[in-house]
PDB file of N, CA and C in Angstrom:
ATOM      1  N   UNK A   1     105.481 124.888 120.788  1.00  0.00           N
ATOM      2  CA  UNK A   1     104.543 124.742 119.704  1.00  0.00           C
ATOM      3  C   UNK A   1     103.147 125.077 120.235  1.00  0.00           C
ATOM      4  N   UNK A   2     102.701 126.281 119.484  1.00  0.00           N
ATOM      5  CA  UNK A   2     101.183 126.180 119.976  1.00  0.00           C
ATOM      6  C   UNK A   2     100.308 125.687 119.096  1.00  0.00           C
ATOM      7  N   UNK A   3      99.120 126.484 119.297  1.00  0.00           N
ATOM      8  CA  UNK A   3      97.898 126.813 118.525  1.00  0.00           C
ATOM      9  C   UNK A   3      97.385 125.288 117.803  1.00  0.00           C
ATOM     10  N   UNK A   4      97.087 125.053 116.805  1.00  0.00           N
ATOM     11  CA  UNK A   4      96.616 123.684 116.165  1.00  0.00           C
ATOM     12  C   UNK A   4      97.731 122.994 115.928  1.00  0.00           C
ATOM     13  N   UNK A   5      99.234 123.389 115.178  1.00  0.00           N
ATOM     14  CA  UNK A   5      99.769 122.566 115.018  1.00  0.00           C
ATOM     15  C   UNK A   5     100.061 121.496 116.167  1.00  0.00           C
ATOM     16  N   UNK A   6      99.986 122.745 117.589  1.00  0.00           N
ATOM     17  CA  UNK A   6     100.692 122.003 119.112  1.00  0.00           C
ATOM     18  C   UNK A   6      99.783 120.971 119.371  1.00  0.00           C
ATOM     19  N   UNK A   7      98.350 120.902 119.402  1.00  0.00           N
ATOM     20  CA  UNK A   7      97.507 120.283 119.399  1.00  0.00           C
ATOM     21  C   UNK A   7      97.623 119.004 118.608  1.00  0.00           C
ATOM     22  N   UNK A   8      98.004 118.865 117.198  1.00  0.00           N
ATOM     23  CA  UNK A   8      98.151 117.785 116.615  1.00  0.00           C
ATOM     24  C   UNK A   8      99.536 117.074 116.909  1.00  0.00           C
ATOM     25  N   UNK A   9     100.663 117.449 117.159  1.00  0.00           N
ATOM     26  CA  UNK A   9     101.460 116.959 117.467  1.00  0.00           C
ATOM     27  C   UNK A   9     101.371 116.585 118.984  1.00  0.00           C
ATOM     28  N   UNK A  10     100.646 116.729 119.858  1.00  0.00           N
ATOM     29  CA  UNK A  10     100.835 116.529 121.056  1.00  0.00           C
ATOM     30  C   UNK A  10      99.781 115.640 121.719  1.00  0.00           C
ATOM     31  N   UNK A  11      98.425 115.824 120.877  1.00  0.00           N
ATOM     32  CA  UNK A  11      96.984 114.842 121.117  1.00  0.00           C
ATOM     33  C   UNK A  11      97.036 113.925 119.997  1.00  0.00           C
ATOM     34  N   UNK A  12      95.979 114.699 118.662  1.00  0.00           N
ATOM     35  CA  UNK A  12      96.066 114.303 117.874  1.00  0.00           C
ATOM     36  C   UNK A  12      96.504 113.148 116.621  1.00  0.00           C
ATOM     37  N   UNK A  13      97.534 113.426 116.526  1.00  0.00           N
ATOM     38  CA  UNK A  13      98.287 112.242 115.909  1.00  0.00           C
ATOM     39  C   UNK A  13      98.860 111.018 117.085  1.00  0.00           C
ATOM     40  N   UNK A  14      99.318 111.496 118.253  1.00  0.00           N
ATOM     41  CA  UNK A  14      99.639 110.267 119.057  1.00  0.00           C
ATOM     42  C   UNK A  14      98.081 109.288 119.331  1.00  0.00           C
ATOM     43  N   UNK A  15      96.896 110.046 119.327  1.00  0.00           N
ATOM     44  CA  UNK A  15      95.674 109.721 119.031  1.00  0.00           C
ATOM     45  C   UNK A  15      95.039 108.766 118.324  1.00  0.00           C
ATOM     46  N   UNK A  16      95.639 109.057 116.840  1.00  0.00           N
ATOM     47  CA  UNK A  16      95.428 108.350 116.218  1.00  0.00           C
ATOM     48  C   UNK A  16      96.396 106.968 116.193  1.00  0.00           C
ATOM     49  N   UNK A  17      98.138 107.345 116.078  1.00  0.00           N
ATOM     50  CA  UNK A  17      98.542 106.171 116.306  1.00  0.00           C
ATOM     51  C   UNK A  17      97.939 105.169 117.553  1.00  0.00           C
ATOM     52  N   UNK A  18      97.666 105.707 117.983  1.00  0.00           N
ATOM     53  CA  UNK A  18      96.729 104.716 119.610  1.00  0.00           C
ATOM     54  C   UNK A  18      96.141 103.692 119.238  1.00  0.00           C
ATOM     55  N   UNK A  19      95.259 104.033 117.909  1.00  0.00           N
ATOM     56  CA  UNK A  19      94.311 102.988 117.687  1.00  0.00           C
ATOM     57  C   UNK A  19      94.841 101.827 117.143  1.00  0.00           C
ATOM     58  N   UNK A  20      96.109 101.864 116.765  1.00  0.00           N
ATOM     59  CA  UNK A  20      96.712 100.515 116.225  1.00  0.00           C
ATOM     60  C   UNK A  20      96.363 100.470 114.730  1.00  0.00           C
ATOM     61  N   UNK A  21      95.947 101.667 114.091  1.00  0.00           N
ATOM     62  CA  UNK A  21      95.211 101.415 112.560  1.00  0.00           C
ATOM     63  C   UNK A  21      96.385 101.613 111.870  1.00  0.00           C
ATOM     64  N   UNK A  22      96.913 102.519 112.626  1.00  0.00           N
ATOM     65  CA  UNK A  22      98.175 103.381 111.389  1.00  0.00           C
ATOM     66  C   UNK A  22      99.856 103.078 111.700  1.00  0.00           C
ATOM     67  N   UNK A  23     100.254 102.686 111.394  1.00  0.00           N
ATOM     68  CA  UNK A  23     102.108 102.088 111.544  1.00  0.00           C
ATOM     69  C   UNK A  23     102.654 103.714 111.089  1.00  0.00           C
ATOM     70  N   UNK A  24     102.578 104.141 110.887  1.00  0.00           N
ATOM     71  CA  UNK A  24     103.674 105.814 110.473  1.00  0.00           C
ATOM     72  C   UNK A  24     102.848 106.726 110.465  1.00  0.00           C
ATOM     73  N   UNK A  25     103.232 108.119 110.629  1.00  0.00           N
ATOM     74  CA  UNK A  25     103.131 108.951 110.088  1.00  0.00           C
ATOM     75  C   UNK A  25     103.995 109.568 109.547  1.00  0.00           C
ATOM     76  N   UNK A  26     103.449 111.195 108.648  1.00  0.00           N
ATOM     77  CA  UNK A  26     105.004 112.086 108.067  1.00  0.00           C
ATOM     78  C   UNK A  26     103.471 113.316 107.908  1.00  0.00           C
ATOM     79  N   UNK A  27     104.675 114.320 108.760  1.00  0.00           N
ATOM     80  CA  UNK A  27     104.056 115.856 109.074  1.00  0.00           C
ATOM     81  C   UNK A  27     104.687 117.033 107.724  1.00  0.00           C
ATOM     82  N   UNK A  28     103.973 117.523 106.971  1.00  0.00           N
ATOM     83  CA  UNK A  28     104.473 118.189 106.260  1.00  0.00           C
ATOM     84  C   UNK A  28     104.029 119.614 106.190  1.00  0.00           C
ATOM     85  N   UNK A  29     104.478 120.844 105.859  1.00  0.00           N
ATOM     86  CA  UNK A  29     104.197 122.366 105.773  1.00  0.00           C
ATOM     87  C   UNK A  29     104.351 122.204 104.380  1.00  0.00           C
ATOM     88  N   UNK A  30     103.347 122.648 103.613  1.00  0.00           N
ATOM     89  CA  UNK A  30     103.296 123.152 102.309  1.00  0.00           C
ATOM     90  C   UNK A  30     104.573 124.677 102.007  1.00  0.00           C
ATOM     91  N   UNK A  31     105.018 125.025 101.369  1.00  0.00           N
ATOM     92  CA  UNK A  31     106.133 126.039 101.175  1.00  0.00           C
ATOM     93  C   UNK A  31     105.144 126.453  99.988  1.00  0.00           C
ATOM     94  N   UNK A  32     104.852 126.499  99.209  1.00  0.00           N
ATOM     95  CA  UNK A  32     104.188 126.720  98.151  1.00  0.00           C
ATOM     96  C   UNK A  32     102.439 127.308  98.234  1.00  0.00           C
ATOM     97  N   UNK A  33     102.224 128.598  98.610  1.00  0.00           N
ATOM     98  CA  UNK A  33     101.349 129.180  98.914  1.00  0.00           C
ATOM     99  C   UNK A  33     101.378 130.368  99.251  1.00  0.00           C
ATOM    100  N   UNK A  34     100.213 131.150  99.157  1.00  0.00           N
ATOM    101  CA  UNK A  34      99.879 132.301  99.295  1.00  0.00           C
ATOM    102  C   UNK A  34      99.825 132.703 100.945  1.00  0.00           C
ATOM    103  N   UNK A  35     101.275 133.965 101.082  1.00  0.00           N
ATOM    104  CA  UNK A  35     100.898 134.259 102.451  1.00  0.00           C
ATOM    105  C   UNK A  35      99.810 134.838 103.473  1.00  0.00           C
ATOM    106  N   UNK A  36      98.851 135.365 102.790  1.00  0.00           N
ATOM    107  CA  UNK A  36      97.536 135.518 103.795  1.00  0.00           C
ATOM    108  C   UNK A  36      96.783 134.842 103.884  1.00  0.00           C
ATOM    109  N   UNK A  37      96.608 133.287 103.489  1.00  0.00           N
ATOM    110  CA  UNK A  37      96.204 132.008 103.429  1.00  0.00           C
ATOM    111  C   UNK A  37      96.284 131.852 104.538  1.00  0.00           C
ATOM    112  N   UNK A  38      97.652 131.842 105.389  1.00  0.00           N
ATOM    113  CA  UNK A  38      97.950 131.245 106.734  1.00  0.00           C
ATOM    114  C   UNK A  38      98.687 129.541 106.270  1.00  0.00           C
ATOM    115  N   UNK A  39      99.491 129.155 107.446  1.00  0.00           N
ATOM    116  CA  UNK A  39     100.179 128.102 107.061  1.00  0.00           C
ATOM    117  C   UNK A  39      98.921 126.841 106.923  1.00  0.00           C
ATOM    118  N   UNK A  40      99.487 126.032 105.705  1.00  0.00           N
ATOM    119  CA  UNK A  40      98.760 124.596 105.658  1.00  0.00           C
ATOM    120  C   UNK A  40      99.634 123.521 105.889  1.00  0.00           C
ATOM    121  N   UNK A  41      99.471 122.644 106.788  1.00  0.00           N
ATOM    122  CA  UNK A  41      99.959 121.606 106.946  1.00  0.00           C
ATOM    123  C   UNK A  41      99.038 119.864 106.461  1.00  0.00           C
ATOM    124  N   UNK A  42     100.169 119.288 106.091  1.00  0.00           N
ATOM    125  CA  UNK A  42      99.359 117.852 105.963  1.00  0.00           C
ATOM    126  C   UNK A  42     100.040 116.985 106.542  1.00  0.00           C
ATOM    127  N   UNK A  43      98.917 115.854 107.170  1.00  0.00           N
ATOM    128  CA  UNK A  43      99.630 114.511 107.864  1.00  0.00           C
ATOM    129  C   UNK A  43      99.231 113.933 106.935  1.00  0.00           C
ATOM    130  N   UNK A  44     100.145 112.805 106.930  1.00  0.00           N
ATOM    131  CA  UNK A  44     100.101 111.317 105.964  1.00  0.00           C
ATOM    132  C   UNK A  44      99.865 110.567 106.995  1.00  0.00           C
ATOM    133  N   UNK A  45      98.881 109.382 106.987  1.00  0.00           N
ATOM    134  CA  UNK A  45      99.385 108.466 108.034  1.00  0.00           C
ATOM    135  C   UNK A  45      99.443 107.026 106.694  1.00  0.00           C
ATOM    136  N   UNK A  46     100.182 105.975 107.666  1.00  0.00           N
ATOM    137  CA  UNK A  46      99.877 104.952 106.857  1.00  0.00           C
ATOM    138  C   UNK A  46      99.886 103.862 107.075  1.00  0.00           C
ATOM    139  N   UNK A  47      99.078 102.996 106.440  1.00  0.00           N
ATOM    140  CA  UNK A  47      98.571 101.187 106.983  1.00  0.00           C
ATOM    141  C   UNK A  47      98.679 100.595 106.094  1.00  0.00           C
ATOM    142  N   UNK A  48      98.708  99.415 106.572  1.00  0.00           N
ATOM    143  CA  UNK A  48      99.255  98.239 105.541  1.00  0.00           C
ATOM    144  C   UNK A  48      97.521  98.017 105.152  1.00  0.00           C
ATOM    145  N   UNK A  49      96.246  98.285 105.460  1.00  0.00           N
ATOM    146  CA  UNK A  49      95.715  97.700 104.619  1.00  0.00           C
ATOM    147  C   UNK A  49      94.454  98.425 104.503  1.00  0.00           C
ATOM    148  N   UNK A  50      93.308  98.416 103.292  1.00  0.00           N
ATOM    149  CA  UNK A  50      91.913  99.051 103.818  1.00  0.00           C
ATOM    150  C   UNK A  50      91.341  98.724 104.306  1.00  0.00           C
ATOM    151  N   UNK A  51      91.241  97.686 104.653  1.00  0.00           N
ATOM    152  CA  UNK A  51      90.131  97.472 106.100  1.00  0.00           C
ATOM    153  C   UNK A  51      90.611  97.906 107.288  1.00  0.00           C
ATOM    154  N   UNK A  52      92.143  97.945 107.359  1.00  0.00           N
ATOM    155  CA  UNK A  52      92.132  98.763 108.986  1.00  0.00           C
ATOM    156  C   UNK A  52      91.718 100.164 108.839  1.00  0.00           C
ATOM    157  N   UNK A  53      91.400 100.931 107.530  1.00  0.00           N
ATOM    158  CA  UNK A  53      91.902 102.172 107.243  1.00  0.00           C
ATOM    159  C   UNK A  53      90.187 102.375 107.168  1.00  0.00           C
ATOM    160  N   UNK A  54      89.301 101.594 106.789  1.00  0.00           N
ATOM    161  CA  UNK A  54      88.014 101.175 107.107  1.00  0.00           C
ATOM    162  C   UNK A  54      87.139 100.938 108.427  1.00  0.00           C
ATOM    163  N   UNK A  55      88.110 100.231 109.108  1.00  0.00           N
ATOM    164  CA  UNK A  55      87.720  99.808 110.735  1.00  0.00           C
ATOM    165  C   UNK A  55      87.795 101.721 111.424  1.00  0.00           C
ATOM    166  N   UNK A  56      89.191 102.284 111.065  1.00  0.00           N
ATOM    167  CA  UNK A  56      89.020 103.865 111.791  1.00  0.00           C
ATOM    168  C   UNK A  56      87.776 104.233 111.244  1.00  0.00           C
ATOM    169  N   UNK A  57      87.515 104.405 109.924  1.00  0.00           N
ATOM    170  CA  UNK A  57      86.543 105.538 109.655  1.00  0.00           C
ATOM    171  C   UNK A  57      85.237 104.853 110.498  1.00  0.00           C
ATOM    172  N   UNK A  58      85.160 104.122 110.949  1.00  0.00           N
ATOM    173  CA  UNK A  58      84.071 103.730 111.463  1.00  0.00           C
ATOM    174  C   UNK A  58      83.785 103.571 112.961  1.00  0.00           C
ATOM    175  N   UNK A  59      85.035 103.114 113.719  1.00  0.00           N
ATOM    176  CA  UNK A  59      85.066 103.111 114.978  1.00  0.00           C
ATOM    177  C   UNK A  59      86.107 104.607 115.675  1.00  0.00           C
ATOM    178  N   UNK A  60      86.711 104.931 115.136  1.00  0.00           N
ATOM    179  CA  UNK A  60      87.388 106.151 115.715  1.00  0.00           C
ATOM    180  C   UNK A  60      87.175 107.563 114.831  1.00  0.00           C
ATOM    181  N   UNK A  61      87.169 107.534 114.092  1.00  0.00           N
ATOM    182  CA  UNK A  61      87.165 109.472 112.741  1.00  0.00           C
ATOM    183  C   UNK A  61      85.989 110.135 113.175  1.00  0.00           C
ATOM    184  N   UNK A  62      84.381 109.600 113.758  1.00  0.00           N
ATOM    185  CA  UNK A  62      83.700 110.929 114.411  1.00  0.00           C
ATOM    186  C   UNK A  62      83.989 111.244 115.709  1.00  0.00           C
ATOM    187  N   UNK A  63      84.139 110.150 116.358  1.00  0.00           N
ATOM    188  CA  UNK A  63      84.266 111.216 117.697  1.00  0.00           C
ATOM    189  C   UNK A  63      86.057 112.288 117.666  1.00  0.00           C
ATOM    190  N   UNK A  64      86.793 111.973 116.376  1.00  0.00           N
ATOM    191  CA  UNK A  64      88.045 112.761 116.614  1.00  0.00           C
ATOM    192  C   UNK A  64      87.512 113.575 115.884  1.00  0.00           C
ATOM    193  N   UNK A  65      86.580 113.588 114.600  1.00  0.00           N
ATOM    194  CA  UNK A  65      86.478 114.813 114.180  1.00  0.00           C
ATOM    195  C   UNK A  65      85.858 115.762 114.907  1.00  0.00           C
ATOM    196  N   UNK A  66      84.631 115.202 115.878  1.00  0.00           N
ATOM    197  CA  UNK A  66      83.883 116.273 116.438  1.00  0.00           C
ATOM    198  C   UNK A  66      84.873 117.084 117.513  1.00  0.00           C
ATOM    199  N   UNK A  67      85.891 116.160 117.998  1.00  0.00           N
ATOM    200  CA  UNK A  67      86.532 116.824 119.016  1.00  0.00           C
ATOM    201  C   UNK A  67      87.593 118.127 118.516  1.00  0.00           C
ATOM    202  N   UNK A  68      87.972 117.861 116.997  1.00  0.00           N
ATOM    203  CA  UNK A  68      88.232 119.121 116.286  1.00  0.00           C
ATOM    204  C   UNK A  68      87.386 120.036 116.372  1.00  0.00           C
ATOM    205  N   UNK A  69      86.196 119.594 115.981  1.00  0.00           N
ATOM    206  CA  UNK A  69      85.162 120.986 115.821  1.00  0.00           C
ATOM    207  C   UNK A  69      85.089 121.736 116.946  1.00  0.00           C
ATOM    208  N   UNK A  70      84.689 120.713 118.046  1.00  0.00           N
ATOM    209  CA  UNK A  70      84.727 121.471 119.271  1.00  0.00           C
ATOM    210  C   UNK A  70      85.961 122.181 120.299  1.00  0.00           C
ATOM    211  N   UNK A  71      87.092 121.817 119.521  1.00  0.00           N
ATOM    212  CA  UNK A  71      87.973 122.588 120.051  1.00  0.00           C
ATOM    213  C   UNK A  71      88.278 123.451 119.045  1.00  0.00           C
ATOM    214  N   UNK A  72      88.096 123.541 118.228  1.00  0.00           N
ATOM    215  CA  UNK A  72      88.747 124.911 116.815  1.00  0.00           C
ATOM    216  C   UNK A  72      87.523 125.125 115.992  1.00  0.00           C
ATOM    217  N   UNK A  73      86.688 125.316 116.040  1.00  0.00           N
ATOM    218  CA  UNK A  73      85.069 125.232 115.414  1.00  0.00           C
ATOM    219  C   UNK A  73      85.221 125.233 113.790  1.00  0.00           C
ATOM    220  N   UNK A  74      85.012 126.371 113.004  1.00  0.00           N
ATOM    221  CA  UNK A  74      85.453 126.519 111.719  1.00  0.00           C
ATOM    222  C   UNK A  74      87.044 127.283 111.308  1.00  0.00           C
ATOM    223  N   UNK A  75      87.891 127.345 112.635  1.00  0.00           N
ATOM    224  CA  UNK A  75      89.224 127.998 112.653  1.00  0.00           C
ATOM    225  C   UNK A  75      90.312 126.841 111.527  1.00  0.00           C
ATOM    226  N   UNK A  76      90.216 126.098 111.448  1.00  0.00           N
ATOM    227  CA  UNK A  76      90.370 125.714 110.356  1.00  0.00           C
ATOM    228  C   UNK A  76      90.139 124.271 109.257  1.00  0.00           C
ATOM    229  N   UNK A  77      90.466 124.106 108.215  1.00  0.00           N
ATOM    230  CA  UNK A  77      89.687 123.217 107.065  1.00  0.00           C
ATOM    231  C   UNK A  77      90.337 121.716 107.178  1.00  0.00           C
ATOM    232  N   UNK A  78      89.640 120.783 107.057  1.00  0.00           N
ATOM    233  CA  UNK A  78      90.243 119.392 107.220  1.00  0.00           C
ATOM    234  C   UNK A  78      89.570 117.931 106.132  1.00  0.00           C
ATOM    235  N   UNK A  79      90.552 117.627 105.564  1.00  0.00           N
ATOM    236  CA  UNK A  79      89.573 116.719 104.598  1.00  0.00           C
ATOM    237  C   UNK A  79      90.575 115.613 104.869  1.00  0.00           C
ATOM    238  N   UNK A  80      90.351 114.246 104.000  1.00  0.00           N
ATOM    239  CA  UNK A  80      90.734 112.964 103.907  1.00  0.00           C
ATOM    240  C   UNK A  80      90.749 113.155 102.509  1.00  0.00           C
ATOM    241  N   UNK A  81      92.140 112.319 101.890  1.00  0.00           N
ATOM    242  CA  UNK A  81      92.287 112.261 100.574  1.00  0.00           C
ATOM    243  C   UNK A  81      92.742 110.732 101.030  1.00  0.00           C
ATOM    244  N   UNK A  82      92.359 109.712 100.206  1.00  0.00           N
ATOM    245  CA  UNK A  82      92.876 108.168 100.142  1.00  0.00           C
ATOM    246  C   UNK A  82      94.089 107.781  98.806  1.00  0.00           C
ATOM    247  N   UNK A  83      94.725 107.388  99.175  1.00  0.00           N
ATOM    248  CA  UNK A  83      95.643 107.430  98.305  1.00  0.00           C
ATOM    249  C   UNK A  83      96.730 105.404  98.298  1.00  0.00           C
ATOM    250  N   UNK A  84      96.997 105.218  97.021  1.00  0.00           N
ATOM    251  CA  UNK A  84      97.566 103.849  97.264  1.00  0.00           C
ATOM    252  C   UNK A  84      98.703 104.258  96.808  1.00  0.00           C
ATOM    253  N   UNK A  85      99.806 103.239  97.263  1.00  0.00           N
ATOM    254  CA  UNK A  85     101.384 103.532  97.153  1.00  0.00           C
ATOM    255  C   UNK A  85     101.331 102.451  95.532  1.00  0.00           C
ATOM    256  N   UNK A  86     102.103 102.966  94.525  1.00  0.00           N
ATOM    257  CA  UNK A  86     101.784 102.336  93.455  1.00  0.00           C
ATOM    258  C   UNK A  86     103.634 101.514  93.064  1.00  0.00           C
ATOM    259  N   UNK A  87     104.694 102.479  93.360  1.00  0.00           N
ATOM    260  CA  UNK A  87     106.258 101.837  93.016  1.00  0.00           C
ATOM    261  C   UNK A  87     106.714 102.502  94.688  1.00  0.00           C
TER     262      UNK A  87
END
């Protein structure tokens, strides 16, 4: 595995599980897209609560984001969507 995905599976996400915020993840490839897009992938992670999900954005999400930037600069796009499990 190279390039970014190798990176997230190999730093990245074990990274984040580190911090004790997040109990799971689930790695997904979108199938549904335009091929000169290039592949998109999404991680889910997930916690039992918002304040741990609160405690990251505050004590761990800049120094991991900057360390994205500085290893892949604008090579590619990254956002946070928050989401609650409802059934």
């Amino acid at each position: 595995m190279e390039g970014w995905l190798g990176w997230q599976v190999e730093e990245q996400i074990p990274a984040m599980l580190k911090t004790d915020l997040f109990d799971s993840y689930q790695l997904y490839r979108l199938l549904d897209q335009e091929e000169d897009e290039g592949p998109t992938f999404v991680i889910q992670y997930f916690t039992s609560n918002l304040e741990r999900y609160e405690r990251f954005l505050i004590e761990f999400a800049p120094a991991m984001q900057q360390e994205g930037w500085d290893k892949w600069g604008d090579g590619y796009i990254a956002f946070r969507t928050l989401m609650e499990r409802i059934r």
